[in-house]
C-alpha atoms as a PDB file:
ATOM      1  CA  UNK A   1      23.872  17.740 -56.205  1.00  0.00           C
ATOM      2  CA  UNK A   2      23.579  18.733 -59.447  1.00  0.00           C
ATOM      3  CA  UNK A   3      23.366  22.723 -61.380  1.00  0.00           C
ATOM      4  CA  UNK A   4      20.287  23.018 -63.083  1.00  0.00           C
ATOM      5  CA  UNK A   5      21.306  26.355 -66.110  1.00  0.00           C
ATOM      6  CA  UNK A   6      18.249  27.453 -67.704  1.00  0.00           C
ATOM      7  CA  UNK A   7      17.169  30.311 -69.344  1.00  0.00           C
ATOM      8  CA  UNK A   8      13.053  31.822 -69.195  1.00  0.00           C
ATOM      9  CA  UNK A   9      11.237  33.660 -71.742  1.00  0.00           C
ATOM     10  CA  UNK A  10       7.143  35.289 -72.343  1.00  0.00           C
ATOM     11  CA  UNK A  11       5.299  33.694 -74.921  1.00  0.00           C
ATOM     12  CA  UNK A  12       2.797  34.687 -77.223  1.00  0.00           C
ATOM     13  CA  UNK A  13       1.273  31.079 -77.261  1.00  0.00           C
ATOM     14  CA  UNK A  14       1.484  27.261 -76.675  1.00  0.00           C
ATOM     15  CA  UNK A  15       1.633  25.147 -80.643  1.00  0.00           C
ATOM     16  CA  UNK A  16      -1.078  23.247 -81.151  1.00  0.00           C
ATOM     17  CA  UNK A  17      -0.361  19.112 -80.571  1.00  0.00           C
ATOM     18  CA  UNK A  18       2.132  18.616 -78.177  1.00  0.00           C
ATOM     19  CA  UNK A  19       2.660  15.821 -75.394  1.00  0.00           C
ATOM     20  CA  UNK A  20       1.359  17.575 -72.008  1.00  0.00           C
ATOM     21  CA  UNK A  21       1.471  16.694 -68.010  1.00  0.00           C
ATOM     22  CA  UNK A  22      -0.583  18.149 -65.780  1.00  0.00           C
ATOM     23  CA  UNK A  23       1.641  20.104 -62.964  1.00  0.00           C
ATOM     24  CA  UNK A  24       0.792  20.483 -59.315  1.00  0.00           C
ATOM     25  CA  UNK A  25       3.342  22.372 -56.665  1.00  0.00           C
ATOM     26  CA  UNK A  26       3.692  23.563 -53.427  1.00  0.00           C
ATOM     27  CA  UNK A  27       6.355  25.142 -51.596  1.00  0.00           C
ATOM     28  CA  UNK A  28       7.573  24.172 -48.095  1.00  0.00           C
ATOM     29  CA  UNK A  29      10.008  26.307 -47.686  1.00  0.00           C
ATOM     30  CA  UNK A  30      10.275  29.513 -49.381  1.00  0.00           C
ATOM     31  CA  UNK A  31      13.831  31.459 -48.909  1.00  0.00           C
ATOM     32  CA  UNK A  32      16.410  33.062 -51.527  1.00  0.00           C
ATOM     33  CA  UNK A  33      18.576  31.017 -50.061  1.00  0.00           C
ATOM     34  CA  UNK A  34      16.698  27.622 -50.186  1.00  0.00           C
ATOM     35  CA  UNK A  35      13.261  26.991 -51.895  1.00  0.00           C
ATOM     36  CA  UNK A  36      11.737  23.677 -51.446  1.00  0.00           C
ATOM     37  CA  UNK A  37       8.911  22.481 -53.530  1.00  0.00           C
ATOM     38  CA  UNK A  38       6.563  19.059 -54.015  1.00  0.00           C
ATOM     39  CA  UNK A  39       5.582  18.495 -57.261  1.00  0.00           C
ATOM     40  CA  UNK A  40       3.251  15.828 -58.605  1.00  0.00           C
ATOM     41  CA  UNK A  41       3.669  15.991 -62.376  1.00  0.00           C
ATOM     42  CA  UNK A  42       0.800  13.627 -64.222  1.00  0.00           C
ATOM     43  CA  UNK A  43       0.273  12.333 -67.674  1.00  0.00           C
ATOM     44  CA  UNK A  44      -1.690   9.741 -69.346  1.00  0.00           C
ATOM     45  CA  UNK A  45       0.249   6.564 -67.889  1.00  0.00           C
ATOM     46  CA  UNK A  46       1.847   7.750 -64.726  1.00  0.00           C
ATOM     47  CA  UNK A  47       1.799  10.037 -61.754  1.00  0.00           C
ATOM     48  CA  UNK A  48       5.379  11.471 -60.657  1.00  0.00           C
ATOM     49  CA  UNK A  49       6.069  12.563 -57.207  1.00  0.00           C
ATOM     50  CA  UNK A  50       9.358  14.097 -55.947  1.00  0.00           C
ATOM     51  CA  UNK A  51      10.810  16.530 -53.512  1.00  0.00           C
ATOM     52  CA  UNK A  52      12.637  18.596 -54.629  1.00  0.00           C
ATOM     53  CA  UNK A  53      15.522  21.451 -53.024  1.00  0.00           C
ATOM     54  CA  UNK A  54      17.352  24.142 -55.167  1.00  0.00           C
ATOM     55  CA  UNK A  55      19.966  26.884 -54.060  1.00  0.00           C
ATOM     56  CA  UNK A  56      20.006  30.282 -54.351  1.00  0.00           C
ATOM     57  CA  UNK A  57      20.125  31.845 -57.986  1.00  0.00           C
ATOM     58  CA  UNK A  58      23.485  32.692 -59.615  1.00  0.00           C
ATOM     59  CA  UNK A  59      24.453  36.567 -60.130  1.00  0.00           C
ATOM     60  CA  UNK A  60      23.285  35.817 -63.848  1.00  0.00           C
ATOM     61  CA  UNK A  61      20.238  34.343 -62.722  1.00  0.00           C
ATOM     62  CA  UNK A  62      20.577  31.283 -64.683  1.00  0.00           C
ATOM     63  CA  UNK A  63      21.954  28.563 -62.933  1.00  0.00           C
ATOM     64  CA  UNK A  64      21.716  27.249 -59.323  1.00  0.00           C
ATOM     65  CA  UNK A  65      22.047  23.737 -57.205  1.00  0.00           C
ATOM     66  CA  UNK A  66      18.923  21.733 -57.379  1.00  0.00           C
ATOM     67  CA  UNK A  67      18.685  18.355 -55.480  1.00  0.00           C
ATOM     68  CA  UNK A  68      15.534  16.252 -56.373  1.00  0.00           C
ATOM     69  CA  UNK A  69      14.505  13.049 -55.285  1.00  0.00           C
ATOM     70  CA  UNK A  70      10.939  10.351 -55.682  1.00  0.00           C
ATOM     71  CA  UNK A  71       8.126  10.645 -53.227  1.00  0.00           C
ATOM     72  CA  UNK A  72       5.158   7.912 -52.490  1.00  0.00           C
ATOM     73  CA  UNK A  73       2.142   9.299 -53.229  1.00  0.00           C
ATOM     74  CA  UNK A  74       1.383   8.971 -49.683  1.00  0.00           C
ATOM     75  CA  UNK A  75       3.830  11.677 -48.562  1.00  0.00           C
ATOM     76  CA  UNK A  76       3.388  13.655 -51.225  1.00  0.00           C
ATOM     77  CA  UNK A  77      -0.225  14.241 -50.282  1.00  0.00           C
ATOM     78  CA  UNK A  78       1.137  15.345 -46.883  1.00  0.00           C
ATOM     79  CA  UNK A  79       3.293  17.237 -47.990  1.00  0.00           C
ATOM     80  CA  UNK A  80       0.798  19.634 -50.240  1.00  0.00           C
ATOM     81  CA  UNK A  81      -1.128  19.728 -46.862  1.00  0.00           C
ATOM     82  CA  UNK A  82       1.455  21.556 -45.331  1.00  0.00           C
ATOM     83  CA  UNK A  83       2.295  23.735 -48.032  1.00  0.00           C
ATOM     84  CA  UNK A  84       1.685  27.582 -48.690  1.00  0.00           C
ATOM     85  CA  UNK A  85      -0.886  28.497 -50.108  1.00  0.00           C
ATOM     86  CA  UNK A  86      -1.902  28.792 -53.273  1.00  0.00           C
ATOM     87  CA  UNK A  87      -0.677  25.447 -55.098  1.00  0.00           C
ATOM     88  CA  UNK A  88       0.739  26.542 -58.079  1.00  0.00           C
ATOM     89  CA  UNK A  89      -0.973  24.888 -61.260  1.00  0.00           C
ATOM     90  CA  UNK A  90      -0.179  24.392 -64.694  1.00  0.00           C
ATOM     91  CA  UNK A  91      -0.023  22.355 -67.940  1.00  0.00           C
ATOM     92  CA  UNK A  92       3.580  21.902 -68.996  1.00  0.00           C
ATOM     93  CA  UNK A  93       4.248  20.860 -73.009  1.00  0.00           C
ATOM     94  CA  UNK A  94       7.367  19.886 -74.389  1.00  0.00           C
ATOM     95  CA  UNK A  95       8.595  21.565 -77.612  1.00  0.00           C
ATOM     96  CA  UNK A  96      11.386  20.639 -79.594  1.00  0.00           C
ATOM     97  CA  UNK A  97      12.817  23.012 -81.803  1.00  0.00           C
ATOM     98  CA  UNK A  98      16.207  22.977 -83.415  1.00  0.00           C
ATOM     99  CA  UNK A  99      17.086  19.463 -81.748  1.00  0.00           C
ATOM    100  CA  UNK A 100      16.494  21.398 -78.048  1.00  0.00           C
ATOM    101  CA  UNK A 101      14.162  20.244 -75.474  1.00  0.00           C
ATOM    102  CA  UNK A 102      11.826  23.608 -74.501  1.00  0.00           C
ATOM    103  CA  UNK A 103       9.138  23.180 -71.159  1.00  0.00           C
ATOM    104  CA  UNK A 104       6.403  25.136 -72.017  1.00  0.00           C
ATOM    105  CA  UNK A 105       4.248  25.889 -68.932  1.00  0.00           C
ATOM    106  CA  UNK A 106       0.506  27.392 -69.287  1.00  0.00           C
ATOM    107  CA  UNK A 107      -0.144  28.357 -65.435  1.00  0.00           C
ATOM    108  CA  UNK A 108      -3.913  28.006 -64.284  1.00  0.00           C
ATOM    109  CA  UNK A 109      -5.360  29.372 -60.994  1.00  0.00           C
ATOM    110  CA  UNK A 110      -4.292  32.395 -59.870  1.00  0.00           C
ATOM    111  CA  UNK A 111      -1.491  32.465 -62.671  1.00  0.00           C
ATOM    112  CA  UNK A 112      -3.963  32.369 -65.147  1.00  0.00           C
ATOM    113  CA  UNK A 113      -2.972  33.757 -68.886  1.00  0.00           C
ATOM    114  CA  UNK A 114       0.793  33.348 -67.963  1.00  0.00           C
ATOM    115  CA  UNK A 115       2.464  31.101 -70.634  1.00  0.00           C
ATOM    116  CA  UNK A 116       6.337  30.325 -69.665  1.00  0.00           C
ATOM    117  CA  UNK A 117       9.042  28.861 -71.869  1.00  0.00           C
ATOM    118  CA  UNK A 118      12.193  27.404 -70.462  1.00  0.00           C
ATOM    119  CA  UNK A 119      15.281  25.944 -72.102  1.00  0.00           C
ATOM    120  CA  UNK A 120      17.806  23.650 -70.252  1.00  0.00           C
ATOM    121  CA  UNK A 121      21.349  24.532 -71.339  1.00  0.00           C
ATOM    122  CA  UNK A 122      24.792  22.888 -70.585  1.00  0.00           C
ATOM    123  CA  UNK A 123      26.712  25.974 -69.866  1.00  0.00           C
ATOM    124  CA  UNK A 124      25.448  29.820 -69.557  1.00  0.00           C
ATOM    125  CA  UNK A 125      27.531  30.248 -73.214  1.00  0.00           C
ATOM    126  CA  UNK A 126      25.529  27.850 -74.575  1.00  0.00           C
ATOM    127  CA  UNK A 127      24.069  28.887 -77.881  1.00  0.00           C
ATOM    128  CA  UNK A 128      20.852  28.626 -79.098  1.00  0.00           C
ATOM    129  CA  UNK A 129      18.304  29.763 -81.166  1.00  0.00           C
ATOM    130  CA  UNK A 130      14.723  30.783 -80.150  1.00  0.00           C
ATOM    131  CA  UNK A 131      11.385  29.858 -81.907  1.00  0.00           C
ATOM    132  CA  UNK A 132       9.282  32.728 -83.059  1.00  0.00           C
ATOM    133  CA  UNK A 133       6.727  32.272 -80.046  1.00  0.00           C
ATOM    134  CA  UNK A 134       9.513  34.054 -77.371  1.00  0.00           C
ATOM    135  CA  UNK A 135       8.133  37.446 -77.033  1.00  0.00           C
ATOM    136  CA  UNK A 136      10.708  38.390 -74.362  1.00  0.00           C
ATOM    137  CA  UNK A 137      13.242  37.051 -72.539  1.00  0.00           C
ATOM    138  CA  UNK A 138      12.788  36.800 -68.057  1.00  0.00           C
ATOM    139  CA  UNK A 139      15.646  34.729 -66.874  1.00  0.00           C
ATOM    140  CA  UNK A 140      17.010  36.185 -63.403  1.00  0.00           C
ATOM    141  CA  UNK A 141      13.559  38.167 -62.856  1.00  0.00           C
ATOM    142  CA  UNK A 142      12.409  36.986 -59.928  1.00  0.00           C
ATOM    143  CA  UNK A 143       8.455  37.864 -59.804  1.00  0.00           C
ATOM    144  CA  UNK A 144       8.745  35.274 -62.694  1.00  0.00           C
ATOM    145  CA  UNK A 145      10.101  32.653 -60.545  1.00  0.00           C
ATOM    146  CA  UNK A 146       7.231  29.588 -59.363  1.00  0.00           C
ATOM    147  CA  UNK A 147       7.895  30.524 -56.061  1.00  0.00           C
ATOM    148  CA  UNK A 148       7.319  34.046 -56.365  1.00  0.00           C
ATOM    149  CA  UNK A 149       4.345  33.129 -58.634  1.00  0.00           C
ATOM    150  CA  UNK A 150       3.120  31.387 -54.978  1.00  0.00           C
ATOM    151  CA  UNK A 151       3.632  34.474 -53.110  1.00  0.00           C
ATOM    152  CA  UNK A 152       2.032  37.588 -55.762  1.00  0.00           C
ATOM    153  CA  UNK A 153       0.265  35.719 -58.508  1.00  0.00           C
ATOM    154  CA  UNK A 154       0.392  36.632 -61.906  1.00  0.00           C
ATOM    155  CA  UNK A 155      -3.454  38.094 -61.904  1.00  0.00           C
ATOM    156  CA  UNK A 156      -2.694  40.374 -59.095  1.00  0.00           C
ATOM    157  CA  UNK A 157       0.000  42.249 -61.002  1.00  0.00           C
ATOM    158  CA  UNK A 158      -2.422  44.087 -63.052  1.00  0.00           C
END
């Protein structure tokens, strides 16, 4: 099993021109403990299934286990049958800036007017530097987490 470390931020908006995939999930299980989630991720040339089961959330809130593994699009339309609802929808970009990989997520639905950036890092002292769209950093704030996006949607905060 692997540790996913990422840190989240708020921004102020998605650049213009970058390569996007259309994001659908739903959770199965949803515990602090244990969340697990189907995703079908789709782009231009391919549709990605997988199931996928992550840990709880370190002290920091930045790292924690994450197992993933391929579905058939068969069971992965069974699966969303079964999940809670809402299904959690979004367009996800990816941004490079200062030779790092950012996932930019604009959430739809329910989640609407939410725009997420996330950052993969090797270690929770990893350095980097953050393009001018961050307006404020989330990581380890849970109502920020997908899951808890599921259960109190972004809209209903206000």
């Amino acid at each position: 099993m692997s540790q996913e470390i990422e840190r989240k931020f708020i921004l102020s908006k998605i650049p213009k021109n970058l390569p996007a995939l259309k994001i659908k999930q739903g959770y199965l299980q949803l515990d602090k403990k244990c969340t697990i989630r189907v995703r079908s991720s789709i782009s231009s040339t391919r549709t990605k299934n997988t199931l996928t089961i992550k840990g709880p959330t370190s002290t920091s809130g930045m790292s924690r286990y994450e197992y993933e593994t391929e579905l058939s699009k068969t069971d992965s339309v069974s699966l969303f049958k079964i999940c809670h609802k809402p299904i959690i929808e979004k367009t996800r970009y990816i941004y490079l800036y200062d030779s790092m990989k950012w996932e930019l997520d604009e959430f739809h639905g329910a989640n609407q007017g939410l725009l997420i950036g996330e950052i993969e890092l090797e270690s929770e002292t990893e350095k980097f530097n953050k393009p001018n769209i961050v307006l404020k950093e989330v990581t380890g704030e849970k109502k920020y987490y997908n899951s808890m996006l599921q259960q109190s949607p972004f809209n209903s905060w206000k």
